[in-house]
N, C-alpha and C. Protein backbone atom coordinates (compact mmCIF):
# COMPACT_ATOMS: atom_id res chain seq x y z
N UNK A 1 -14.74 -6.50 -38.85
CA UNK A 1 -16.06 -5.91 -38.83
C UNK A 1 -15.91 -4.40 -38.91
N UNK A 2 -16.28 -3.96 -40.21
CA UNK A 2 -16.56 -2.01 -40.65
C UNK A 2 -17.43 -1.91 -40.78
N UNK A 3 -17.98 -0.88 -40.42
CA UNK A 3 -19.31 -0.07 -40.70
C UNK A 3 -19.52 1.91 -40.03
N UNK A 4 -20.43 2.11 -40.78
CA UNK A 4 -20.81 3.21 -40.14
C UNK A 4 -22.00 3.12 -39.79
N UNK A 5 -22.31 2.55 -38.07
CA UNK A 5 -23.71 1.66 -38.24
C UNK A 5 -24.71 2.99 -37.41
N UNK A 6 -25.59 3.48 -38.09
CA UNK A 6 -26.63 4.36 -37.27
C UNK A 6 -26.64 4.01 -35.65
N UNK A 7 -27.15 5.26 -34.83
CA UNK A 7 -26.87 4.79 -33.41
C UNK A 7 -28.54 4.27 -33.04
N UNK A 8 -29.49 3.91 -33.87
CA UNK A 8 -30.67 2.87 -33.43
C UNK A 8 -30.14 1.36 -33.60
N UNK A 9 -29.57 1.42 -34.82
CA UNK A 9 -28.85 0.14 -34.96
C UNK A 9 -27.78 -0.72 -33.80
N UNK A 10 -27.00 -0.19 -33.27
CA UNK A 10 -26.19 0.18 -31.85
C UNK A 10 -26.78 -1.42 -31.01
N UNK A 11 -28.06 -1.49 -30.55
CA UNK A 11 -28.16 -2.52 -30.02
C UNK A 11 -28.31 -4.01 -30.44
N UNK A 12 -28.49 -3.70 -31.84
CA UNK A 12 -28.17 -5.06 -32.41
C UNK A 12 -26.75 -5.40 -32.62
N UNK A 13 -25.88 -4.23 -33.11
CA UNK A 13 -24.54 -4.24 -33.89
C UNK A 13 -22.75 -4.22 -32.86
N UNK A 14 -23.34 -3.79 -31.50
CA UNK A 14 -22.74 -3.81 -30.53
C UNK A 14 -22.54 -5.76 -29.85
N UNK A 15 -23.62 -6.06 -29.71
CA UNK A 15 -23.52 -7.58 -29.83
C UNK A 15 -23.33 -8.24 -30.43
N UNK A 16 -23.32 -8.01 -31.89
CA UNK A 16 -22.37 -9.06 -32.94
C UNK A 16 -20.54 -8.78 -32.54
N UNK A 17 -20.55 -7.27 -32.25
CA UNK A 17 -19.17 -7.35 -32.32
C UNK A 17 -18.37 -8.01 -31.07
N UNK A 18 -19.24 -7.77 -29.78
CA UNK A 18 -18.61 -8.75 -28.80
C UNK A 18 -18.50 -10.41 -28.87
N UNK A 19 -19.64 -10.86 -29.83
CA UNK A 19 -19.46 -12.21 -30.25
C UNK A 19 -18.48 -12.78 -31.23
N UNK A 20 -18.06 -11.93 -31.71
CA UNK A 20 -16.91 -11.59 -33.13
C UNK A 20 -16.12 -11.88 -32.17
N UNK A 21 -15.44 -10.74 -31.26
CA UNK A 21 -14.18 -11.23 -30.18
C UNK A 21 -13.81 -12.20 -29.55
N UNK A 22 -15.58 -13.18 -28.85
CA UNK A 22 -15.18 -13.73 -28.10
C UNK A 22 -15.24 -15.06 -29.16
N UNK A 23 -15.48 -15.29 -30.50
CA UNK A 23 -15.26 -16.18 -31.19
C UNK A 23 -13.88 -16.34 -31.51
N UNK A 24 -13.33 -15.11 -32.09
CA UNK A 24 -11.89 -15.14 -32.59
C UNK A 24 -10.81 -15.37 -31.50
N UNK A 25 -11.39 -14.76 -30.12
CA UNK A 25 -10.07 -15.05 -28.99
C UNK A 25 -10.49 -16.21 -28.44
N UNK A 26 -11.39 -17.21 -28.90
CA UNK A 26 -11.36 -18.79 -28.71
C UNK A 26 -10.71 -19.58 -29.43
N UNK A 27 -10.81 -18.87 -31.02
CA UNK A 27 -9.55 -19.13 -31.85
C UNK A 27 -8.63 -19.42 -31.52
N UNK A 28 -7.95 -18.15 -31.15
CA UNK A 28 -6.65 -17.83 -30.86
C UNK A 28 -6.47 -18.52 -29.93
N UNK A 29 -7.18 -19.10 -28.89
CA UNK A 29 -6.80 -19.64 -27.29
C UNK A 29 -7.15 -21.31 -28.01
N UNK A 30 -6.98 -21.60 -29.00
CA UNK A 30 -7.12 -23.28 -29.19
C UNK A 30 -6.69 -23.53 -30.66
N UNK A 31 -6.09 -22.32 -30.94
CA UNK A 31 -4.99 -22.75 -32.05
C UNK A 31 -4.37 -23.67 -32.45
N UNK A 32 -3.40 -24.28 -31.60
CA UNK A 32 -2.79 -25.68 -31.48
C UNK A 32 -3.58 -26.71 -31.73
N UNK A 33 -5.08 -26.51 -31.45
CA UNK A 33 -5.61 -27.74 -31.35
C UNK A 33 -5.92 -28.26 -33.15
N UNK A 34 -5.81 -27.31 -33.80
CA UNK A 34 -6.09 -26.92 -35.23
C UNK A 34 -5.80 -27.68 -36.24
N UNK A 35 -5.24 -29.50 -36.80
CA UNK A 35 -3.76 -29.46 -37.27
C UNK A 35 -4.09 -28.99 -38.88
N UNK A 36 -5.09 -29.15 -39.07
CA UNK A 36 -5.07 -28.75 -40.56
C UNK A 36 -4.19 -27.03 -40.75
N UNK A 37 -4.22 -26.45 -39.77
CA UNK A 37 -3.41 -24.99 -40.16
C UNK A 37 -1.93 -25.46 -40.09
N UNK A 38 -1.81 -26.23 -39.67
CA UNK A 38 -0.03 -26.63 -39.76
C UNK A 38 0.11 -27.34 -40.89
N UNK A 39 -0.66 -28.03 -41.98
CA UNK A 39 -0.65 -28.55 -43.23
C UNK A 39 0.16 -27.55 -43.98
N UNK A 40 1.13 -27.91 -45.24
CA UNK A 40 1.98 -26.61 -46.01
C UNK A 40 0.79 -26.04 -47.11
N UNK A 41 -0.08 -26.65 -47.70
CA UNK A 41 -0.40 -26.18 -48.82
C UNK A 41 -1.54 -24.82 -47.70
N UNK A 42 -1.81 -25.41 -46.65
CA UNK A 42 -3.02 -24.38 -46.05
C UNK A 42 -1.80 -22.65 -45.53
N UNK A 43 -0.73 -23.26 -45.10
CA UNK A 43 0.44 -22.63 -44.24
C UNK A 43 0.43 -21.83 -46.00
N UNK A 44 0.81 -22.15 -46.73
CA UNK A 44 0.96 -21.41 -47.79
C UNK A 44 0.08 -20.35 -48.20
N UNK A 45 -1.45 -21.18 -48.46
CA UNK A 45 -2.25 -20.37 -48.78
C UNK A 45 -2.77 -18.68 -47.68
N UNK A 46 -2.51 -19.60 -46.12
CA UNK A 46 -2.33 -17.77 -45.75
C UNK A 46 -1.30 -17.47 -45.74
N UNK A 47 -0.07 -17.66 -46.27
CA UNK A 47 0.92 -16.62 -46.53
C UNK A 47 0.21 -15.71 -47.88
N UNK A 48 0.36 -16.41 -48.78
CA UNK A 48 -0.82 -15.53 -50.12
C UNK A 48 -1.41 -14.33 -49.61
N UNK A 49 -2.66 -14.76 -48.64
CA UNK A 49 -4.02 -13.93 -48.36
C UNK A 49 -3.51 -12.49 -47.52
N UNK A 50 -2.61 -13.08 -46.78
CA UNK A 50 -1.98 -12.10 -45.94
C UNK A 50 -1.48 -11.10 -46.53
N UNK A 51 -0.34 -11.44 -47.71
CA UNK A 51 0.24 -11.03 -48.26
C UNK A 51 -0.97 -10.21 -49.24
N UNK A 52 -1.73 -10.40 -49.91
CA UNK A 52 -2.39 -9.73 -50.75
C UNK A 52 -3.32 -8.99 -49.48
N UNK A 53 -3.77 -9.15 -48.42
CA UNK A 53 -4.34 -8.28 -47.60
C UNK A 53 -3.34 -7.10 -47.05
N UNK A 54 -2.23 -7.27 -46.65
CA UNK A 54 -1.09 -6.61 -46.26
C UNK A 54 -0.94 -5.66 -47.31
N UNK A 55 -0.90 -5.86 -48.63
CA UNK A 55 -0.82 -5.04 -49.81
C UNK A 55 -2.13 -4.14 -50.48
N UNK A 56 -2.92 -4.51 -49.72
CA UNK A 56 -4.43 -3.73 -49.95
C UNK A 56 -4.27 -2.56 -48.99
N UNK A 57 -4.18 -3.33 -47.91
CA UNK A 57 -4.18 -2.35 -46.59
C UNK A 57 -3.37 -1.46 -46.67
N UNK A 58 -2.07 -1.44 -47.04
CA UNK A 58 -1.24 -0.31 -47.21
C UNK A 58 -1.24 0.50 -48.83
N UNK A 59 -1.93 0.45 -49.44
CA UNK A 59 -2.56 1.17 -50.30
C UNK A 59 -3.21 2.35 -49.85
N UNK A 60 -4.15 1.50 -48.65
CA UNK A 60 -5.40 2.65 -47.65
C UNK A 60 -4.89 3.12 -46.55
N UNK A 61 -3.68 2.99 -46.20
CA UNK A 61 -3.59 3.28 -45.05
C UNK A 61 -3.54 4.97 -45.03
N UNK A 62 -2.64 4.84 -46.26
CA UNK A 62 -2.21 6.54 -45.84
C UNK A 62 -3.48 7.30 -45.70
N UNK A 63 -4.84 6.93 -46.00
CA UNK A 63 -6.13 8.03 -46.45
C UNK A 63 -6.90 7.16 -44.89
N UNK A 64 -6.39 6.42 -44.23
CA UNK A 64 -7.29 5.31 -43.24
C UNK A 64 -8.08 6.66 -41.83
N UNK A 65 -7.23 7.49 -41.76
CA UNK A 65 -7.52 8.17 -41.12
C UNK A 65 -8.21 9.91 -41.42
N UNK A 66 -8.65 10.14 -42.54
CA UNK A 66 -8.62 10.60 -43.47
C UNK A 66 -10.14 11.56 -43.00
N UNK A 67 -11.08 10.94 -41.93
CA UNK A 67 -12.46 11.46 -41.70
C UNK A 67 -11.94 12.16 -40.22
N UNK A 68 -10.53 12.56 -39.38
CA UNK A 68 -9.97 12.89 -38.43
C UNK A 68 -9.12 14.23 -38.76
N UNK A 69 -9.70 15.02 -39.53
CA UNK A 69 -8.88 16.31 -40.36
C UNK A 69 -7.54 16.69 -39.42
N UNK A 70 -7.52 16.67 -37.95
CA UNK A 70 -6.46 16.78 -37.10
C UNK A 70 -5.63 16.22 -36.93
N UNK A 71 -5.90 14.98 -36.92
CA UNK A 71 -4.83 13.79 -36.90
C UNK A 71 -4.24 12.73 -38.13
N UNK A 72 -4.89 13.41 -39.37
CA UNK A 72 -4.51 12.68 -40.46
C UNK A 72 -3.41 13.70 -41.26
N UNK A 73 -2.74 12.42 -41.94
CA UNK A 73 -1.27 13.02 -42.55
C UNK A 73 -0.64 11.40 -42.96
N UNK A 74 -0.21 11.86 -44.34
CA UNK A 74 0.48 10.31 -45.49
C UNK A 74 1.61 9.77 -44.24
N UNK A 75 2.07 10.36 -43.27
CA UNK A 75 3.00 9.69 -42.69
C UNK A 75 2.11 9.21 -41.42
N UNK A 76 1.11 9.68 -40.71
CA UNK A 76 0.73 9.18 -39.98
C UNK A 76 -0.18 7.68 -40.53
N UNK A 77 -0.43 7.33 -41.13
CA UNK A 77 -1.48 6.45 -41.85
C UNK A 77 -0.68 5.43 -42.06
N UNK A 78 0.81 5.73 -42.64
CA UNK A 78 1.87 4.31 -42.61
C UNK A 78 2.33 3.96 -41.70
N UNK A 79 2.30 5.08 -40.48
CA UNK A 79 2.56 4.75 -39.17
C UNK A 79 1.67 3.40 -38.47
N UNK A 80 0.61 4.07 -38.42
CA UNK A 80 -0.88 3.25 -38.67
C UNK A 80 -0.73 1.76 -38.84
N UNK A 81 -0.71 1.76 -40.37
CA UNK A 81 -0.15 0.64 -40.87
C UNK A 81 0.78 -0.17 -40.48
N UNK A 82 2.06 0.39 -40.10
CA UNK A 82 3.35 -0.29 -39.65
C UNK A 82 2.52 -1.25 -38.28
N UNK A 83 2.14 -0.35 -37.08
CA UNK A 83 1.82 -1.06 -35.86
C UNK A 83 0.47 -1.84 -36.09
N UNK A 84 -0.23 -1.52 -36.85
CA UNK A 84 -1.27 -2.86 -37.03
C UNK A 84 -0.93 -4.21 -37.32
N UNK A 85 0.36 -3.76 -38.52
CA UNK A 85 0.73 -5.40 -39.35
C UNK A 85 2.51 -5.42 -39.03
């Protein structure tokens, strides 16, 4: 979830994103229960997505920080990159 969401917007857009978390870290906390993600052709297909997301993302990384005139720099941004993925 990106955006640059106006601060009237704030009380709608603040509660999607806590529902975003607590959807995805229910995910994550019942993973196992999943089996279709242990299937190879699915196991495959996010290696792909990853892989082509992994390769997007570090395209942007170096400019990711780029609206922070103090703290941006091509080495800090792969830095960035490195500890995200």
């Amino acid at each position: 979830m990106a955006g640059d969401f106006t601060v009237p917007q704030r009380d709608k857009t603040i509660p999607w994103f806590f529902e975003y978390a607590d959807l995805y870290k229910g995910f994550l906390e019942n993973l196992e229960k999943y089996s279709v993600l242990k299937e190879p052709p699915i196991i495959e297909e996010g290696k792909k997505i990853k892989d082509m997301f992994l390769s997007n993302f570090r395209k942007a990384s170096p400019r990711i920080l780029s609206d922070i005139p103090h703290l941006y720099s091509e080495d800090l941004g792969r830095k960035l990159g490195e500890l995200l993925f």
